[in-house]
PDB file of N, CA and C in Angstrom:
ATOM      1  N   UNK A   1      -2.450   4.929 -13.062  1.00  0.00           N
ATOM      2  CA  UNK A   1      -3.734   4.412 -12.714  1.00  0.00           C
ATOM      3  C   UNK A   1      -3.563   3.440 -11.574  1.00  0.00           C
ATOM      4  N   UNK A   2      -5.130   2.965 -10.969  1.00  0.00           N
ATOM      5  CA  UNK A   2      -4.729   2.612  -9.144  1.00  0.00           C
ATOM      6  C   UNK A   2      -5.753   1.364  -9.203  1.00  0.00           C
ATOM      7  N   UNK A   3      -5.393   0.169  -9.478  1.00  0.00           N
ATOM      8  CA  UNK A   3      -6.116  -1.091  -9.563  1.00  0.00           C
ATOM      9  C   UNK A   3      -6.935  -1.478  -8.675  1.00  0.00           C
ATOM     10  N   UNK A   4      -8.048  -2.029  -8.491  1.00  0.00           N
ATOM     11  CA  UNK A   4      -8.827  -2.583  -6.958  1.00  0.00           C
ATOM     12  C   UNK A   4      -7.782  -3.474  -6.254  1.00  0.00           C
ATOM     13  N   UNK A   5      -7.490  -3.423  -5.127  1.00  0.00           N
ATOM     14  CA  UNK A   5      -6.839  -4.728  -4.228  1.00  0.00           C
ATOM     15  C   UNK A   5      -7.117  -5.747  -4.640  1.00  0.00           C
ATOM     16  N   UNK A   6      -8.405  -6.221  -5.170  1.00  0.00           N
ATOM     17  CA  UNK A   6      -8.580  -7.731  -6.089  1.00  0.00           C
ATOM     18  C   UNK A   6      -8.215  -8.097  -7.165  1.00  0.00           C
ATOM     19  N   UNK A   7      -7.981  -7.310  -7.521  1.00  0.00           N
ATOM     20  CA  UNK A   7      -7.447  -7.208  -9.580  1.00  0.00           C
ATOM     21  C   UNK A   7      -6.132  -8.077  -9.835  1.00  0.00           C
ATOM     22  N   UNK A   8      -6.300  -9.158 -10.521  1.00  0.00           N
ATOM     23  CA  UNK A   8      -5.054 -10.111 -10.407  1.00  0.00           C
ATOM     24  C   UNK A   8      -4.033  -9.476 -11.427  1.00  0.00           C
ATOM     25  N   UNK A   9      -2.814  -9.803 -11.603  1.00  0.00           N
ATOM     26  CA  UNK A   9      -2.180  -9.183 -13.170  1.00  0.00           C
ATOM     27  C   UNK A   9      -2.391  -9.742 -14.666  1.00  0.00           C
ATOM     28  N   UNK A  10      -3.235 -11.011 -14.373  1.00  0.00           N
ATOM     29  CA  UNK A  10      -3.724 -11.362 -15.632  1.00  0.00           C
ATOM     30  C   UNK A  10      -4.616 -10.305 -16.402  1.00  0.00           C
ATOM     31  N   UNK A  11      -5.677 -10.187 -15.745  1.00  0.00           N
ATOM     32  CA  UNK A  11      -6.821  -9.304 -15.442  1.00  0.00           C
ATOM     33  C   UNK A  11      -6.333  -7.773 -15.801  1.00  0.00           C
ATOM     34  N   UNK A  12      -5.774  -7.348 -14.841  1.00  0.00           N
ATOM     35  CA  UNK A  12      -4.957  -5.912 -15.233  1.00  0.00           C
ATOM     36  C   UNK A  12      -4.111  -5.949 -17.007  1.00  0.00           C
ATOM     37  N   UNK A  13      -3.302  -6.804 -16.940  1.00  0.00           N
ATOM     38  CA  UNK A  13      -2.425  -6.597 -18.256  1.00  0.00           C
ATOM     39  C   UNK A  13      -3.819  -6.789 -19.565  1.00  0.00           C
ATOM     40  N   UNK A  14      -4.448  -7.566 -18.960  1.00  0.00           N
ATOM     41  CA  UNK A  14      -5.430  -7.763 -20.335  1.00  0.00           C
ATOM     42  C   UNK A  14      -6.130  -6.583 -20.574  1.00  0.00           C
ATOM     43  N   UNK A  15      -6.878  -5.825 -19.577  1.00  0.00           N
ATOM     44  CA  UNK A  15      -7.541  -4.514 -19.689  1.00  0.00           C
ATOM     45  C   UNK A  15      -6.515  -3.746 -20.455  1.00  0.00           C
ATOM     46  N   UNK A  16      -5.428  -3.736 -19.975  1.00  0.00           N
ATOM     47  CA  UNK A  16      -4.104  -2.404 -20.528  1.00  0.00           C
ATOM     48  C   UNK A  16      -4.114  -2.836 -21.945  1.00  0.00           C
ATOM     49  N   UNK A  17      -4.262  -4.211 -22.274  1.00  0.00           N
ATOM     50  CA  UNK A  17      -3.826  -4.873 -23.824  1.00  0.00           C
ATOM     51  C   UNK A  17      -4.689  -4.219 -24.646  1.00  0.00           C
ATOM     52  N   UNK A  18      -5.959  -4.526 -24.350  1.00  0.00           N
ATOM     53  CA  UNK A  18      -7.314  -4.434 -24.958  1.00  0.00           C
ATOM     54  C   UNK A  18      -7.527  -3.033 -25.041  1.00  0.00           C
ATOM     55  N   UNK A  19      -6.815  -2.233 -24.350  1.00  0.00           N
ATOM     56  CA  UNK A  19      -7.392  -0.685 -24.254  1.00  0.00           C
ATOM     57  C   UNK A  19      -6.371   0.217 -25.380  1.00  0.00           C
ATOM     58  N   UNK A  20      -5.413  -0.608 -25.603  1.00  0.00           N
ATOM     59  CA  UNK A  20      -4.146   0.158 -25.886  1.00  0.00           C
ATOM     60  C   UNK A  20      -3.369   0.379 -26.040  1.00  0.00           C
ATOM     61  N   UNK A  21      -2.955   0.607 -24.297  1.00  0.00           N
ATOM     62  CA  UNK A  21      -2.625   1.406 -23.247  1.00  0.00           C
ATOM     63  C   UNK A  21      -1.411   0.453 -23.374  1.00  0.00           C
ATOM     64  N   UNK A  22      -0.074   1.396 -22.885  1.00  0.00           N
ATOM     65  CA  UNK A  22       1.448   0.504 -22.957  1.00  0.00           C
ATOM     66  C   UNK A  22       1.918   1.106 -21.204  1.00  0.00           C
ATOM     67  N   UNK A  23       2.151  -0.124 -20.261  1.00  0.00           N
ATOM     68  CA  UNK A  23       2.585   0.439 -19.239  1.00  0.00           C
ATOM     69  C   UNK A  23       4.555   0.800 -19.606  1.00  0.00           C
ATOM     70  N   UNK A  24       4.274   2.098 -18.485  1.00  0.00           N
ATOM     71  CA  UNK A  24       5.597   2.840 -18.919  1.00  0.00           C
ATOM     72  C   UNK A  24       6.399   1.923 -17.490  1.00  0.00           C
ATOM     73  N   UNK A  25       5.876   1.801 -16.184  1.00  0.00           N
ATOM     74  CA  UNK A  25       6.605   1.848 -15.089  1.00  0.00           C
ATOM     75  C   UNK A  25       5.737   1.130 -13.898  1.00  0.00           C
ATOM     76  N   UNK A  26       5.840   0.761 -12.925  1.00  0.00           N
ATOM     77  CA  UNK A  26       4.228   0.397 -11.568  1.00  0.00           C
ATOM     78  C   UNK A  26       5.087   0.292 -10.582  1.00  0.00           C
ATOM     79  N   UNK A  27       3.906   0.194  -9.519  1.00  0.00           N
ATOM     80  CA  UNK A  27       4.352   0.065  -7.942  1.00  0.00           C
ATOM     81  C   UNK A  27       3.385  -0.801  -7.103  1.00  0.00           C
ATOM     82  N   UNK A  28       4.119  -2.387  -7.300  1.00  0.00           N
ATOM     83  CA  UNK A  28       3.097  -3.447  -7.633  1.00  0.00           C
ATOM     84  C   UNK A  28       2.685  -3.421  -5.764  1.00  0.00           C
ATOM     85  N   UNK A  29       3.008  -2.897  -4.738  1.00  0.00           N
ATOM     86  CA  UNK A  29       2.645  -2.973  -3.968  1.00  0.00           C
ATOM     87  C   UNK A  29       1.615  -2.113  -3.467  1.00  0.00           C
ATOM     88  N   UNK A  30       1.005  -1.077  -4.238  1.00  0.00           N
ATOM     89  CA  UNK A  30      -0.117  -0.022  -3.984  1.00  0.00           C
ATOM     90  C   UNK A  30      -0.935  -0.269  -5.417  1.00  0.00           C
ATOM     91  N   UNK A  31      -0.501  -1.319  -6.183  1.00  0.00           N
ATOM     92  CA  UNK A  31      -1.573  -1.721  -7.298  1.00  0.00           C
ATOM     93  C   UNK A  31      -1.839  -0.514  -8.415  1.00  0.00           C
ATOM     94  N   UNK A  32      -0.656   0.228  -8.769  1.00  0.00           N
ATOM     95  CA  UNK A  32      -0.681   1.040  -9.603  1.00  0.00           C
ATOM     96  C   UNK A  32       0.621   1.583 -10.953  1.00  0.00           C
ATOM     97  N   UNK A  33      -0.230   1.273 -11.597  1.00  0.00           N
ATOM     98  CA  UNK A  33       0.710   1.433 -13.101  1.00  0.00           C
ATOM     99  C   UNK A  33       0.636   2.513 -13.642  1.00  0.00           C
ATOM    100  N   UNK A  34       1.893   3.008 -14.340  1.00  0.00           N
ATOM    101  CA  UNK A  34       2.002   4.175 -15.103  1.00  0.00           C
ATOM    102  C   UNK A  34       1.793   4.079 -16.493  1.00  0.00           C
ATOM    103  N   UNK A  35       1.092   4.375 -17.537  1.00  0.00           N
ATOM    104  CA  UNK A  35       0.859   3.836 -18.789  1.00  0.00           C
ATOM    105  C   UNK A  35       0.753   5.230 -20.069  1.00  0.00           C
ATOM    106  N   UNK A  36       0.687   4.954 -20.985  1.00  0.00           N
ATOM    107  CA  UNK A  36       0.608   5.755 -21.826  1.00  0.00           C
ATOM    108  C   UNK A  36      -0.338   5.040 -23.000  1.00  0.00           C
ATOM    109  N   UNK A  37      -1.096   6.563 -23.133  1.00  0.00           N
ATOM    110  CA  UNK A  37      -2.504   5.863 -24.091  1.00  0.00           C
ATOM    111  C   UNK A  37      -2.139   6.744 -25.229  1.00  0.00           C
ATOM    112  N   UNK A  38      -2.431   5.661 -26.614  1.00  0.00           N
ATOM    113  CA  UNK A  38      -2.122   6.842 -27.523  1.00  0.00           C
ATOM    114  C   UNK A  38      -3.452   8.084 -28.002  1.00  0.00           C
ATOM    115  N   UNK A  39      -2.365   9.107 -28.433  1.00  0.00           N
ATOM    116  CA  UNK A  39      -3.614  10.053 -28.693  1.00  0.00           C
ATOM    117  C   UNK A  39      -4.624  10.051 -29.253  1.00  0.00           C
ATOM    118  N   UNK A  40      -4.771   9.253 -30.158  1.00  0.00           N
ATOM    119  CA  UNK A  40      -6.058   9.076 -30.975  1.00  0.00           C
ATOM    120  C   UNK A  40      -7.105   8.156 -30.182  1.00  0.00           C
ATOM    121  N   UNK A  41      -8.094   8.602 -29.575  1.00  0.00           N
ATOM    122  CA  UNK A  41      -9.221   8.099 -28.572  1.00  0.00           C
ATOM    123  C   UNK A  41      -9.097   7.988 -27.514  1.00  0.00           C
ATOM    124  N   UNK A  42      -8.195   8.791 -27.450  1.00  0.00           N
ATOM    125  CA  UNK A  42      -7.293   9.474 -25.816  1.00  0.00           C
ATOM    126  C   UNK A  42      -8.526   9.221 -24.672  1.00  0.00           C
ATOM    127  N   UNK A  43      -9.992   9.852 -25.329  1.00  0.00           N
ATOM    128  CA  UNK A  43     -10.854  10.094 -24.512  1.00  0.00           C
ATOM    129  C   UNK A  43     -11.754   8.572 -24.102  1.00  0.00           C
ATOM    130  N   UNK A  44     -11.941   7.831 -25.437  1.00  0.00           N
ATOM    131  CA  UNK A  44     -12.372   7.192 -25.166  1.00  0.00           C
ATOM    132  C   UNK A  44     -11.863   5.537 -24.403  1.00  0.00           C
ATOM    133  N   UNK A  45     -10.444   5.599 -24.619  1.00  0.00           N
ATOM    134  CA  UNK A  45      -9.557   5.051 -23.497  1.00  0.00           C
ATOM    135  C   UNK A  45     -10.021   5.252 -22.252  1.00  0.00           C
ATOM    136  N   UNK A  46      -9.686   6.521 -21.906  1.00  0.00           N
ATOM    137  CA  UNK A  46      -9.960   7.051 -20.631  1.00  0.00           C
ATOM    138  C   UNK A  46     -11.260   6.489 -19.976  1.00  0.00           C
ATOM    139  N   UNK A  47     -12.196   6.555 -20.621  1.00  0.00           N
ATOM    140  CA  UNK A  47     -13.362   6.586 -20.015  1.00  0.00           C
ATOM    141  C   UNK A  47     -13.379   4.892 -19.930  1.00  0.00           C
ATOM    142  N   UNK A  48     -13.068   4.284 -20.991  1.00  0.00           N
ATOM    143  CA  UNK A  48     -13.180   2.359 -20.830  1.00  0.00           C
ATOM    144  C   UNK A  48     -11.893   1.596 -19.731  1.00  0.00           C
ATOM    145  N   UNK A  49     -11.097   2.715 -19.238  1.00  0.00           N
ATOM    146  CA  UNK A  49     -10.688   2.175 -18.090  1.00  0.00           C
ATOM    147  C   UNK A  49     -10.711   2.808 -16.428  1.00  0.00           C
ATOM    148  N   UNK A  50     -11.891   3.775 -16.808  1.00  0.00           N
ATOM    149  CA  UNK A  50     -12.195   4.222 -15.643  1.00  0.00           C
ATOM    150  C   UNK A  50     -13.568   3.405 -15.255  1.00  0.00           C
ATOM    151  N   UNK A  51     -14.580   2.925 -16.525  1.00  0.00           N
ATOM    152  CA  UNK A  51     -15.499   2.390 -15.990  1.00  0.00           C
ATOM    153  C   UNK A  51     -15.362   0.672 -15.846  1.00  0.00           C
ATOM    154  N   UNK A  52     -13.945   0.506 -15.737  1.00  0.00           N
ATOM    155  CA  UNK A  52     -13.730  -1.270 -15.729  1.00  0.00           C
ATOM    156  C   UNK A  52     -14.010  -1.208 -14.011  1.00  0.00           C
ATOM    157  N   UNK A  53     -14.644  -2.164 -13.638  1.00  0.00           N
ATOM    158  CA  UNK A  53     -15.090  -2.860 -11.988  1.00  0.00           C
ATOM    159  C   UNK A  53     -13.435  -2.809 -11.506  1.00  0.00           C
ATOM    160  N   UNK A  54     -12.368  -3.023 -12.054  1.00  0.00           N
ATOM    161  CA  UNK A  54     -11.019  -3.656 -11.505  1.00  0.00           C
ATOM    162  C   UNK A  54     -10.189  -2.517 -11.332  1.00  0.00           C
ATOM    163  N   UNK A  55     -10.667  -0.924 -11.886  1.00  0.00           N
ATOM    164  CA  UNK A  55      -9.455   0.010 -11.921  1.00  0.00           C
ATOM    165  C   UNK A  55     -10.284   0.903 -10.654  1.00  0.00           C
ATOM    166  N   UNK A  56      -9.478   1.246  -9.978  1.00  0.00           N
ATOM    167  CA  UNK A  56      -9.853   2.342  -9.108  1.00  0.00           C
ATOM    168  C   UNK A  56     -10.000   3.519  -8.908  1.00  0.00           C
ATOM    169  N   UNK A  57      -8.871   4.066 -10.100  1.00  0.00           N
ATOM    170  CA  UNK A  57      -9.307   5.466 -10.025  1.00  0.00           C
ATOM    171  C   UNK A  57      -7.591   5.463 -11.509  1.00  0.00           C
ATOM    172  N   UNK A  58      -8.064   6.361 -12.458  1.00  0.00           N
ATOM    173  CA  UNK A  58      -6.905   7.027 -13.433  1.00  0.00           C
ATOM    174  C   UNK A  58      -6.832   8.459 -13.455  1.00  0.00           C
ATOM    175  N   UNK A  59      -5.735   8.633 -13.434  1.00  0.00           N
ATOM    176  CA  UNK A  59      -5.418   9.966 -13.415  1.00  0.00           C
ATOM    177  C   UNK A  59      -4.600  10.855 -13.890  1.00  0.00           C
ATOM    178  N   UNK A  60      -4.585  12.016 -14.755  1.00  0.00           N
ATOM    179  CA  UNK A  60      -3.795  12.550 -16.222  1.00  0.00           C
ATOM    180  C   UNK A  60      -2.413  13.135 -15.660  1.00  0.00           C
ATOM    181  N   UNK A  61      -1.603  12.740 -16.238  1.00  0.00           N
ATOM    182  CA  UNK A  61      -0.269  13.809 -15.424  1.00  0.00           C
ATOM    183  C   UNK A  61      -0.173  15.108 -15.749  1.00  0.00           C
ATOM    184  N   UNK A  62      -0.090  15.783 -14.833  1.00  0.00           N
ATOM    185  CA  UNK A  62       0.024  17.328 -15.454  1.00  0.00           C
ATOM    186  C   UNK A  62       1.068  17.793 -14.971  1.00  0.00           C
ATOM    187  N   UNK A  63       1.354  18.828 -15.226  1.00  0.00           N
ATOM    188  CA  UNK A  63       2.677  19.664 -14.897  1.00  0.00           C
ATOM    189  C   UNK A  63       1.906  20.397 -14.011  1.00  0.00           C
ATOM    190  N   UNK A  64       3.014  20.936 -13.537  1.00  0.00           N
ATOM    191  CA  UNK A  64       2.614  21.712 -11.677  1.00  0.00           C
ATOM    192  C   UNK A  64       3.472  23.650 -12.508  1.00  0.00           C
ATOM    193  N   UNK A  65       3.088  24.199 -12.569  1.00  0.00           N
ATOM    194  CA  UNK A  65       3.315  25.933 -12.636  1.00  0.00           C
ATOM    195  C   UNK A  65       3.646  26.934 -11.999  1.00  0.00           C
ATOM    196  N   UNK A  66       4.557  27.232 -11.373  1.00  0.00           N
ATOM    197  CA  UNK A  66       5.307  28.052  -9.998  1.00  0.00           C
ATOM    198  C   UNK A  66       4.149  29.341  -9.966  1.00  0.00           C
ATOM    199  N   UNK A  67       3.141  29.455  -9.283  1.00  0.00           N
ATOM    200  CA  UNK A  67       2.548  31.159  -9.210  1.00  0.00           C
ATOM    201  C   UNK A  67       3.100  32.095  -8.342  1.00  0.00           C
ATOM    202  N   UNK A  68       4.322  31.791  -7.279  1.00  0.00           N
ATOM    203  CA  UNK A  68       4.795  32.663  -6.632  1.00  0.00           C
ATOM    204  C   UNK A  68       5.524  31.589  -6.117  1.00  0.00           C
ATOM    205  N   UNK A  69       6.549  32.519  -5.325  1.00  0.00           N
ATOM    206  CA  UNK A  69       7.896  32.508  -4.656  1.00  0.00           C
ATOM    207  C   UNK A  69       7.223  32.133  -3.129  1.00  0.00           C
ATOM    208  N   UNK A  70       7.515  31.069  -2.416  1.00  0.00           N
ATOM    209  CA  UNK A  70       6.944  30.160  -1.205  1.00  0.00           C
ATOM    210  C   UNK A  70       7.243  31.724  -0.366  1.00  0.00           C
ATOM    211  N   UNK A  71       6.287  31.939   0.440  1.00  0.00           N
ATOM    212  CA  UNK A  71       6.197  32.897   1.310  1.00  0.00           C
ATOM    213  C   UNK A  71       6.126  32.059   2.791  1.00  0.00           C
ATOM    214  N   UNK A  72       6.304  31.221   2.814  1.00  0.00           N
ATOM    215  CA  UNK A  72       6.466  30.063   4.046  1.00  0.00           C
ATOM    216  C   UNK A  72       7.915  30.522   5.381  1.00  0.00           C
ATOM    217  N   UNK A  73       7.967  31.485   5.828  1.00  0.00           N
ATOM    218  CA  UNK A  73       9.130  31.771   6.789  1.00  0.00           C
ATOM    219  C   UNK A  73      10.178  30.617   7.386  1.00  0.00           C
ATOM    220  N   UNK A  74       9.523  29.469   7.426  1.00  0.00           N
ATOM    221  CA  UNK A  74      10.291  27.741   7.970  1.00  0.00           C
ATOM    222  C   UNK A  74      10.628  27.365   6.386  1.00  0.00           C
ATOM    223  N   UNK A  75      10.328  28.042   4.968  1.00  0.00           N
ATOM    224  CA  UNK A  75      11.049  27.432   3.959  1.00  0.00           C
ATOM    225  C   UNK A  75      12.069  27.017   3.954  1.00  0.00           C
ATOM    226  N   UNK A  76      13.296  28.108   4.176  1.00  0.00           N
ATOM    227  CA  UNK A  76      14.778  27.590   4.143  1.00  0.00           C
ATOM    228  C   UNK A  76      15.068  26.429   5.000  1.00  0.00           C
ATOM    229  N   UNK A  77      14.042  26.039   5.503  1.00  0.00           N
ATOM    230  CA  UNK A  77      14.510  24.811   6.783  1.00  0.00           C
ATOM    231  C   UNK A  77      13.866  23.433   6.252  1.00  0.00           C
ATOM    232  N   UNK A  78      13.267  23.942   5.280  1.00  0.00           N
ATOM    233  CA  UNK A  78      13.201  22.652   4.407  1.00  0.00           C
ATOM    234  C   UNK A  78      13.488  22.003   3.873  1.00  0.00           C
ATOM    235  N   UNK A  79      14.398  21.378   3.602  1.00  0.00           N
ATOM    236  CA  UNK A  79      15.797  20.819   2.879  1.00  0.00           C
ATOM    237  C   UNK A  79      15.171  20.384   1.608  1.00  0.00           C
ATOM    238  N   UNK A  80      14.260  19.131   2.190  1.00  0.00           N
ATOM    239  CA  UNK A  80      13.683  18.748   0.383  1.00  0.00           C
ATOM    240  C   UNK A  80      13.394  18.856  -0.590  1.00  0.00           C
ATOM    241  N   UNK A  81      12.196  20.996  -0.114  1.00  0.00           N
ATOM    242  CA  UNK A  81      11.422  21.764  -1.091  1.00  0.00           C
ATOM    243  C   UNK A  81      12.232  22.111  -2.041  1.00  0.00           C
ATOM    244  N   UNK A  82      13.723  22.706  -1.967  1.00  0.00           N
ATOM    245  CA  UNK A  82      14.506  23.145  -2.949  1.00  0.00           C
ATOM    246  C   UNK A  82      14.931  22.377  -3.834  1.00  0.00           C
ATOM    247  N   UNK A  83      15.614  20.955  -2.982  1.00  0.00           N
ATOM    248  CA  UNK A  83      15.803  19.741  -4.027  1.00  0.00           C
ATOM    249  C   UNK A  83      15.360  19.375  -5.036  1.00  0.00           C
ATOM    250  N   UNK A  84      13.764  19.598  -4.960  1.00  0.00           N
ATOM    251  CA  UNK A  84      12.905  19.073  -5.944  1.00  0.00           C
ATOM    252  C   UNK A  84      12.339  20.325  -6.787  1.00  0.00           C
ATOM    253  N   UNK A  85      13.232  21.453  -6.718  1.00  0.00           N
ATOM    254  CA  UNK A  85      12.906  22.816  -7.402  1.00  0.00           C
ATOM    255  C   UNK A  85      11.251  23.243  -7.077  1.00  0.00           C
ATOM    256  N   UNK A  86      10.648  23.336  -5.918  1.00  0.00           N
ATOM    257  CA  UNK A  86       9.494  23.769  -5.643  1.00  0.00           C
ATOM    258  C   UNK A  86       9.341  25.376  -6.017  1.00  0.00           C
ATOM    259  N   UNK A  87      10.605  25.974  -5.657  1.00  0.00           N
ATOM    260  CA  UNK A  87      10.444  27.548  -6.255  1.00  0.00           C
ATOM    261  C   UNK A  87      10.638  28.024  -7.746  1.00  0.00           C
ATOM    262  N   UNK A  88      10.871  26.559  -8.574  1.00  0.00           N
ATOM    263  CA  UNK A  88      11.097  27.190  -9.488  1.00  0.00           C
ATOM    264  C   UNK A  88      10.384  26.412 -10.580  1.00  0.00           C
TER     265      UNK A  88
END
């Protein structure tokens, strides 16, 4: 999840407290924490920290699903795509 630029960490940790929500990890310089909500009111978590004034935007992790083999001709010249198993 992606905090407003104004959102102090008092402010932030208290929303996360009150909601739940346990941060796993952040990247205090783009104002965004990684957290885990437990399953039971999964939904209604969701929705009480999307409509707080201080959060900017949350967003569910999903897994990514290979539908085909990169048909991209400059692939092999990509060093990174393979690294990070994009074909597979």
């Amino acid at each position: 999840m992606t905090f407003t630029a104004g959102a102090d960490d008092a402010a932030e940790a208290a929303l996360l407290s009150g909601a739940g929500a346990t941060e796993t990890a952040s990247v205090p310089v783009l104002h965004m924490r990684f957290i885990d909500i437990p399953e039971d009111g999964f939904a209604a978590v969701l929705d009480e920290l999307r409509a707080s004034p201080i959060v900017a935007s949350v967003d569910i992790d999903r897994e990514r699903s290979v539908e085909a083999t990169p048909d991209d001709t400059a692939y092999p010249e990509q060093w990174a795509l393979p690294k990070i198993g994009w074909d597979q």
